[in-house]
N, C-alpha and C. Protein backbone atom coordinates (compact mmCIF):
# COMPACT_ATOMS: atom_id res chain seq x y z
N UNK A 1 78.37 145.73 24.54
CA UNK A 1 79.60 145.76 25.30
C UNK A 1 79.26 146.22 26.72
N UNK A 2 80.21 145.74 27.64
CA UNK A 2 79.89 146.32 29.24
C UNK A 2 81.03 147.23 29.67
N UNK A 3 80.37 147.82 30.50
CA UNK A 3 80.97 149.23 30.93
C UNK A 3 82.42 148.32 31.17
N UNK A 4 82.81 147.42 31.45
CA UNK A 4 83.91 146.72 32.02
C UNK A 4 84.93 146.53 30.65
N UNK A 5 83.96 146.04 29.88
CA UNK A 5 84.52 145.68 28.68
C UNK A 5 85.19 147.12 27.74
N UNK A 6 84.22 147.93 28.09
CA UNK A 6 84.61 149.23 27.33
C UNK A 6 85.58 149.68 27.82
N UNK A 7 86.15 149.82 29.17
CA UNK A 7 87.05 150.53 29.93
C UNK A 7 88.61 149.85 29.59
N UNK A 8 88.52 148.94 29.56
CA UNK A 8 89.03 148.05 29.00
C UNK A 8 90.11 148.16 27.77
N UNK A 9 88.84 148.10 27.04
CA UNK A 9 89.07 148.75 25.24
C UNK A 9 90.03 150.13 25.15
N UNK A 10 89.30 151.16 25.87
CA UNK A 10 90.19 152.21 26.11
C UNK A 10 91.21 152.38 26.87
N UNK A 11 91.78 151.24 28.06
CA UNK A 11 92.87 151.49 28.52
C UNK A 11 93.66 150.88 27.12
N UNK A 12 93.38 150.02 26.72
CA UNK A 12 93.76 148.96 25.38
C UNK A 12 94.52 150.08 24.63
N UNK A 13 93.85 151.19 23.93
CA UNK A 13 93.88 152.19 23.17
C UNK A 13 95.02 153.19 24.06
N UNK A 14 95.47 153.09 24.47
CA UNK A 14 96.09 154.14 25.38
C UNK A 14 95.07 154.95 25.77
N UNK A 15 94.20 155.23 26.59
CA UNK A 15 93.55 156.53 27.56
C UNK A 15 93.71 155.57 28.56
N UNK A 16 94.18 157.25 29.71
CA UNK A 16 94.31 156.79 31.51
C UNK A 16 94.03 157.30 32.27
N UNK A 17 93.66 157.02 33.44
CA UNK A 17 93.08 156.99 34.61
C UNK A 17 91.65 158.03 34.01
N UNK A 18 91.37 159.25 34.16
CA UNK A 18 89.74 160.08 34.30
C UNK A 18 89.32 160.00 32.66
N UNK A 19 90.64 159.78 31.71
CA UNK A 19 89.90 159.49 30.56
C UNK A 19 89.29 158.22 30.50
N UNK A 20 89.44 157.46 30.84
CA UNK A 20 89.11 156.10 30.98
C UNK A 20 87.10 156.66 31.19
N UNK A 21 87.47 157.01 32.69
CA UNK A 21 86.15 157.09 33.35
C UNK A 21 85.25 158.42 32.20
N UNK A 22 85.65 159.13 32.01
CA UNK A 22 84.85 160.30 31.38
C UNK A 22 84.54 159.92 29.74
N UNK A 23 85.35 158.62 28.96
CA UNK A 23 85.31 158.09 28.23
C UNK A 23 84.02 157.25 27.75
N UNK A 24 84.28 156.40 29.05
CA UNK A 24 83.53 155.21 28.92
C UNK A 24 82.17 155.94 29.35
N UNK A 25 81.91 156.82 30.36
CA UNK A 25 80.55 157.85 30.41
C UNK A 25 80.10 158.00 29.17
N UNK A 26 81.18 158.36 28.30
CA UNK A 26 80.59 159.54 26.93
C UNK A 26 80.20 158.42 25.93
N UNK A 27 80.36 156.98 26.02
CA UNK A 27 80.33 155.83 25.45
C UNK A 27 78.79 155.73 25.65
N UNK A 28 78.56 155.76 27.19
CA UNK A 28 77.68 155.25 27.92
C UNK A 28 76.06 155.87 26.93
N UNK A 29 76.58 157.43 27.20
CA UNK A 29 75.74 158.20 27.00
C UNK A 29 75.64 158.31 25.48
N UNK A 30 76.47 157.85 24.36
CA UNK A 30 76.07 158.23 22.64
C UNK A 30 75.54 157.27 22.26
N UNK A 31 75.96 155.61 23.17
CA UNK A 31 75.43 154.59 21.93
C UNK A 31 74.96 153.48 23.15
N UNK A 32 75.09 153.69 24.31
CA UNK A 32 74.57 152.83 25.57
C UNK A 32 76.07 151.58 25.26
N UNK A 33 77.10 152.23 24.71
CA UNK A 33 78.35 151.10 24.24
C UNK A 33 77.78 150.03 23.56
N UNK A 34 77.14 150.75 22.47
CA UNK A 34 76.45 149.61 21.45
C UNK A 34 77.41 150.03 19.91
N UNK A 35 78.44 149.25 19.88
CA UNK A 35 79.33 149.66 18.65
C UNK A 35 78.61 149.51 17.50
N UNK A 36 77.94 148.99 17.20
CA UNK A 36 77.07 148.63 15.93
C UNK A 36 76.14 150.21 15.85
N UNK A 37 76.06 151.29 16.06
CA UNK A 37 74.76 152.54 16.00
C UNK A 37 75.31 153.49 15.37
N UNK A 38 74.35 153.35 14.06
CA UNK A 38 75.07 154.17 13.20
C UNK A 38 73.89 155.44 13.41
N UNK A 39 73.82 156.57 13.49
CA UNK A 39 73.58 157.96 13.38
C UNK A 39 73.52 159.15 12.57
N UNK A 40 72.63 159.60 11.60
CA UNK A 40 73.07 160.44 10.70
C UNK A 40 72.60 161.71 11.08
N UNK A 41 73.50 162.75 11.29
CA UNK A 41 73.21 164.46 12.09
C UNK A 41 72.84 165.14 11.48
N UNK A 42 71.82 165.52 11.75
CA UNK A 42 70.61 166.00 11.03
C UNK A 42 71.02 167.82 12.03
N UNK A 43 71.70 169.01 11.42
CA UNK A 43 72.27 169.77 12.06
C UNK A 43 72.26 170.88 11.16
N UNK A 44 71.18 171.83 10.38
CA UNK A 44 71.91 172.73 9.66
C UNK A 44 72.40 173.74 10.43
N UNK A 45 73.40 174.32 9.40
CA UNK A 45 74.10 175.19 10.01
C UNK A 45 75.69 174.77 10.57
N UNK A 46 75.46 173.55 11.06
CA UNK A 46 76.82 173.02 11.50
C UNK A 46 77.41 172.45 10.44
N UNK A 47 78.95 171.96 10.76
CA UNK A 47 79.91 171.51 9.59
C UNK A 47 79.45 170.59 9.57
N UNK A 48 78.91 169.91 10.79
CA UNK A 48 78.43 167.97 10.79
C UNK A 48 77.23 167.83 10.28
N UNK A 49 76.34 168.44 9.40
CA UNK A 49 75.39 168.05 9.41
C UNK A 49 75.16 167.44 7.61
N UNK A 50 74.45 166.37 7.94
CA UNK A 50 74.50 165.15 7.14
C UNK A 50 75.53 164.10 7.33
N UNK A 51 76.67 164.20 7.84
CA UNK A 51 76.86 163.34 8.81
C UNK A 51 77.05 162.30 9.03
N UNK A 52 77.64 161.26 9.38
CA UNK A 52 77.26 160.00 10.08
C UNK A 52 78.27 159.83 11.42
N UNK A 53 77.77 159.76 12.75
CA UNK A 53 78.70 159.07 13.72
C UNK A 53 78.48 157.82 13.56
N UNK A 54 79.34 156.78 13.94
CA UNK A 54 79.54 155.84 13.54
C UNK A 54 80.18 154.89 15.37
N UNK A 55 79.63 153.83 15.73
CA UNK A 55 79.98 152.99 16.74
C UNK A 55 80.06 153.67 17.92
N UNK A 56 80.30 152.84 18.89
CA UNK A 56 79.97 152.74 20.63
C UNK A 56 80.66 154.29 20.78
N UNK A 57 81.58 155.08 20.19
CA UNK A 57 81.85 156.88 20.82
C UNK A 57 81.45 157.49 19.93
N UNK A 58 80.47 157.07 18.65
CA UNK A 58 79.78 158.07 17.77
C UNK A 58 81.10 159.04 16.97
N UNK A 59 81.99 158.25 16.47
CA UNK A 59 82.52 159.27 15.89
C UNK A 59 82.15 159.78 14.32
N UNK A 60 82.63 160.58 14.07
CA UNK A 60 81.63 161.62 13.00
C UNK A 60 82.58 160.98 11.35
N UNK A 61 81.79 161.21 10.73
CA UNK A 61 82.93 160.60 9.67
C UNK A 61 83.59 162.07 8.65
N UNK A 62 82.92 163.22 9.36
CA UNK A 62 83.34 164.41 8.69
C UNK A 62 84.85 164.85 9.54
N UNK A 63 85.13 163.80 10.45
CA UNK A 63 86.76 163.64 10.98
C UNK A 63 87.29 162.96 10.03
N UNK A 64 87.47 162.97 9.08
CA UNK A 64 88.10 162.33 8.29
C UNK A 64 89.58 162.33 8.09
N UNK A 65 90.06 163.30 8.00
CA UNK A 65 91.77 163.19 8.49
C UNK A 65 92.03 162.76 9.67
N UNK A 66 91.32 162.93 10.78
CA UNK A 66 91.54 162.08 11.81
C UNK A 66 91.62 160.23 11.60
N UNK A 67 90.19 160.12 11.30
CA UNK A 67 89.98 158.59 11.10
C UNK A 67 91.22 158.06 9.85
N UNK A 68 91.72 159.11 8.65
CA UNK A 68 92.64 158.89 8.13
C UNK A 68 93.87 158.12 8.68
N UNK A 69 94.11 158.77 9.95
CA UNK A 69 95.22 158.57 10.36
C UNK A 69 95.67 157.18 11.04
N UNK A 70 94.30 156.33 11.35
CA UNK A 70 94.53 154.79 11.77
C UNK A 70 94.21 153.95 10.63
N UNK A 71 95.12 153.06 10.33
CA UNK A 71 95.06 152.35 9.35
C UNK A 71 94.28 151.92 9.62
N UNK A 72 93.15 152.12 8.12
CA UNK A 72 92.13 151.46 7.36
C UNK A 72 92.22 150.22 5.98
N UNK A 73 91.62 149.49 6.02
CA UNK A 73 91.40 148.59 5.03
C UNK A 73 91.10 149.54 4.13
N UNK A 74 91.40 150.04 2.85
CA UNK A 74 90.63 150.90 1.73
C UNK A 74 89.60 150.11 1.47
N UNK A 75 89.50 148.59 1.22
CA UNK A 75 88.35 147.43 0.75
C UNK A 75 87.23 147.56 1.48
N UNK A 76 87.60 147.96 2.88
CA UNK A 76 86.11 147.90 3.73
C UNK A 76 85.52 148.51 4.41
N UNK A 77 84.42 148.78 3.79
CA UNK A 77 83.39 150.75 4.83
C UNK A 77 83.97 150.67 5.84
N UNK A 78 83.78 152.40 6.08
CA UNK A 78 84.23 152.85 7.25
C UNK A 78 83.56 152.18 8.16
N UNK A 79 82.09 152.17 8.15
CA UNK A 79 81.16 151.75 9.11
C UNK A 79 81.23 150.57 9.83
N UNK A 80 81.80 149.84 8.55
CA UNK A 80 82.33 148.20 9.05
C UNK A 80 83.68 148.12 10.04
N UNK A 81 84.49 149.11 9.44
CA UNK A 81 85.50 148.94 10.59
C UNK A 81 85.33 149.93 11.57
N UNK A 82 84.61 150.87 11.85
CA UNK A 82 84.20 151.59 12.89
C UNK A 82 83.39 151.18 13.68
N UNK A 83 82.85 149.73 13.21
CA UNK A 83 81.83 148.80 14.52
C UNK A 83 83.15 148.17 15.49
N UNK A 84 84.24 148.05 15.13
CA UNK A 84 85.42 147.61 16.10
C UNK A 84 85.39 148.40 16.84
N UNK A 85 85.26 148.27 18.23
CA UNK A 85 85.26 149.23 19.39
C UNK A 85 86.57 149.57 19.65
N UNK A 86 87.91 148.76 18.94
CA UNK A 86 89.26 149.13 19.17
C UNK A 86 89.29 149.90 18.39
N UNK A 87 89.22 149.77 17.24
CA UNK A 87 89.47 151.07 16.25
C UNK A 87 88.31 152.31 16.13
N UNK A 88 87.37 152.20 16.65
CA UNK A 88 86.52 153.20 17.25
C UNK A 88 87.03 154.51 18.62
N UNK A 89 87.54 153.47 19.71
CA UNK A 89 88.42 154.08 20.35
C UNK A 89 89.02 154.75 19.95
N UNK A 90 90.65 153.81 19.08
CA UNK A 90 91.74 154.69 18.43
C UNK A 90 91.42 155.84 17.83
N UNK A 91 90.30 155.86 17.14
CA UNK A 91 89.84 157.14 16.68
C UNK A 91 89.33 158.40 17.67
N UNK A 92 88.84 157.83 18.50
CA UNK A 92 88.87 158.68 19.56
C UNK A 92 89.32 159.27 20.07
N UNK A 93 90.52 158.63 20.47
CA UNK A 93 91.63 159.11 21.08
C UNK A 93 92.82 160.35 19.99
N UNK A 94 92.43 159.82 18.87
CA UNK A 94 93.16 160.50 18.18
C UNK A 94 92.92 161.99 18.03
N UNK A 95 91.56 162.02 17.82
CA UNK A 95 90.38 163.24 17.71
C UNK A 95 89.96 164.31 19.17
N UNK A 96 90.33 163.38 20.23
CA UNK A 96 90.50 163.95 21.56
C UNK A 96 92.16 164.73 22.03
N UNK A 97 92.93 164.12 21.36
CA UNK A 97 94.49 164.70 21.26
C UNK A 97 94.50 165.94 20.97
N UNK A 98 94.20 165.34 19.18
CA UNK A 98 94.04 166.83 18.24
C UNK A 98 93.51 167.55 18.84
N UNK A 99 92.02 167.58 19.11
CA UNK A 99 91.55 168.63 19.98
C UNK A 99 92.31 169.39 21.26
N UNK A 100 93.39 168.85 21.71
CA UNK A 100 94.08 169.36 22.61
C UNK A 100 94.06 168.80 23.90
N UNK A 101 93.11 167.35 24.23
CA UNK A 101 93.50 166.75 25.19
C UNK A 101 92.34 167.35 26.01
N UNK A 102 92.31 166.54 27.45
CA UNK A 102 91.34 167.64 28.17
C UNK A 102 92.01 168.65 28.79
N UNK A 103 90.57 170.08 28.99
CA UNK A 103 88.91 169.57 29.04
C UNK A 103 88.36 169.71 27.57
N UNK A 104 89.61 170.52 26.82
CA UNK A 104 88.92 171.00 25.26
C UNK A 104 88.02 169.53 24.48
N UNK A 105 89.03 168.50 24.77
CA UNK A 105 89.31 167.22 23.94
C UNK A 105 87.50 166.80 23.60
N UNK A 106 87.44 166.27 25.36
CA UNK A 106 86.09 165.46 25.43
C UNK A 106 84.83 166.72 24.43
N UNK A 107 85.02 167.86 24.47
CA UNK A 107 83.81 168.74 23.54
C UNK A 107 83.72 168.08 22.52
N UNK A 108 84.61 167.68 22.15
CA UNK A 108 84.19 166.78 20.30
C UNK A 108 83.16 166.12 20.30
N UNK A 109 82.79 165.62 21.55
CA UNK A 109 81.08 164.75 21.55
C UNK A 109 80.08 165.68 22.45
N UNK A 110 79.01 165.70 21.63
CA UNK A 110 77.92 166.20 22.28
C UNK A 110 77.39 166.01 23.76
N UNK A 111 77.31 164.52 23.89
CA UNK A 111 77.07 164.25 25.08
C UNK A 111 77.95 165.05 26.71
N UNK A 112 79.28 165.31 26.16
CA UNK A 112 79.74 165.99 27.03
C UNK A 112 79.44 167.08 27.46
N UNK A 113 78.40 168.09 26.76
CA UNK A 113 78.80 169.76 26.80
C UNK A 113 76.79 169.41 27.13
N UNK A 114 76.82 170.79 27.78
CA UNK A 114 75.28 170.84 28.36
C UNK A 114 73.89 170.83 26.92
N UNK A 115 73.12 170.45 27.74
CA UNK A 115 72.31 170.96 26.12
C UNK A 115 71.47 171.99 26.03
N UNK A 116 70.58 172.07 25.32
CA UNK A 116 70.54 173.21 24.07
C UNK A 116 70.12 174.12 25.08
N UNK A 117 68.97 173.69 26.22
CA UNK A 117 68.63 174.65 27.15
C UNK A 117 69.02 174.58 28.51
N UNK A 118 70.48 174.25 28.45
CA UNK A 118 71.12 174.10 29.31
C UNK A 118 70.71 173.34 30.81
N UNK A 119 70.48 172.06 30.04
CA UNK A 119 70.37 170.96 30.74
C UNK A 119 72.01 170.36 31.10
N UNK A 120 72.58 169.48 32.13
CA UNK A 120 73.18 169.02 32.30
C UNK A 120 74.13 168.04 31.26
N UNK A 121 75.14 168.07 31.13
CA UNK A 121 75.47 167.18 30.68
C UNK A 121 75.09 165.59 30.29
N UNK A 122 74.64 165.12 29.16
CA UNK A 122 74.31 163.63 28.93
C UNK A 122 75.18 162.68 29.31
N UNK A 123 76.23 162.67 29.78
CA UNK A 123 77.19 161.61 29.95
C UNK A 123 77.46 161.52 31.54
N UNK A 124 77.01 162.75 32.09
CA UNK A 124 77.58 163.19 33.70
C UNK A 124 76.66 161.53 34.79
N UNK A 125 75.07 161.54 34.39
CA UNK A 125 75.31 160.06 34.95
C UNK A 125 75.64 159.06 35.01
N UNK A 126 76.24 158.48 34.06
CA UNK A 126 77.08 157.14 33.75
C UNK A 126 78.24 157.52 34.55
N UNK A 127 78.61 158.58 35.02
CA UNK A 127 80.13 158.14 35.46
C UNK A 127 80.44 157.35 36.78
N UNK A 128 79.25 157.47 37.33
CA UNK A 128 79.61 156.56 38.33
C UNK A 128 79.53 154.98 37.85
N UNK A 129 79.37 155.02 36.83
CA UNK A 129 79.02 153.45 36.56
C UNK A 129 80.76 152.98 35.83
N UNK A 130 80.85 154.18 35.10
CA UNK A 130 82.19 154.06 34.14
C UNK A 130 83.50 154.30 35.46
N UNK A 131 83.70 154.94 36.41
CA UNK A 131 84.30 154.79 37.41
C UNK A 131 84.79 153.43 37.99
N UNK A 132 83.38 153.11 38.48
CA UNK A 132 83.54 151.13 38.75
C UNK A 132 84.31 150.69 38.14
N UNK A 133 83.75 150.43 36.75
CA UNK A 133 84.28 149.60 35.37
C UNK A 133 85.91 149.89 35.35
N UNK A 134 86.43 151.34 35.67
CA UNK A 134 87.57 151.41 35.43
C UNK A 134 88.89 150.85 36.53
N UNK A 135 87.89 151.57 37.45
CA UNK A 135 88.40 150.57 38.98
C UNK A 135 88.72 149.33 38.92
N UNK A 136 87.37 148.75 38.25
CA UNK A 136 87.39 147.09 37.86
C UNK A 136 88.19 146.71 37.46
N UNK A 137 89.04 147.02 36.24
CA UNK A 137 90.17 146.63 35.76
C UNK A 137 91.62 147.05 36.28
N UNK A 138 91.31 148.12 37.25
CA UNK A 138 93.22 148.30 37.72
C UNK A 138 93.14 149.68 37.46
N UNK A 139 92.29 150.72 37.17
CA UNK A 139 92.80 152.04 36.41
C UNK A 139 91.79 152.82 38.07
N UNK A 140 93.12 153.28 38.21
CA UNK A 140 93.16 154.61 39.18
C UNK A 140 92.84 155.68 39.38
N UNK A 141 91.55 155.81 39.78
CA UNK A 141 90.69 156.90 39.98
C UNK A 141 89.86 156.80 40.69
């Protein structure tokens, strides 16, 4: 998928204007917006570990009342319908709400929050790219 295409997807999904851009970054940065990358979190100690994020925003499948909440096919893996970058989104968005929206929201993905030895954020360079993309389509920022 292209940064254009992704921005896209998520205005699609309802997110606007800096979610768009800080979105499609955090896209940029978990799966290069490759919906097909499945991930298993290898994390002891954490609730996520064993794990699977799942498509282009890596969502975790230990969200499960979240992902509950967008209608699923019961007939067909999660994984299969979590390669839909629309319903990948929706989940996103749902899981970014719950969380309380930003700045709490975007913490749900790793890529957002610095790392372990307090390196920069993983998603902070794509945004100029996810900016464009959002520009590209009409979204204001």
């Amino acid at each position: 998928m292209t940064p254009v295409e992704a921005a896209q997807v998520l205005v699609d999904e309802g997110f606007t204007g800096w979610q768009v851009v800080t979105f499609g970054a955090i896209g940029m940065a978990e799966s290069r917006l490759d919906p097909l990358v499945i991930h298993r979190v290898i994390k002891p100690g954490s609730p996520a570990h064993l794990s699977i994020d799942h498509g282009w925003l890596q969502n975790n499948d230990w969200h499960a009342r979240w992902i509950m909440r967008v209608t699923l096919d019961p007939d067909v893996p999660w994984s299969t319908q979590l390669a839909d970058p629309h319903i990948n989104a929706r989940i996103a968005r749902i899981i970014f709400i719950g969380a309380g929206g930003a700045p709490k929201g975007y913490e749900r993905w790793n890529t957002y929050l610095p790392g372990p030895n307090g390196e920069p954020p993983a998603y902070k360079p794509f945004l100029p790219a996810a900016r464009i993309a959002a520009r590209t389509i009409g979204v204001n920022v």
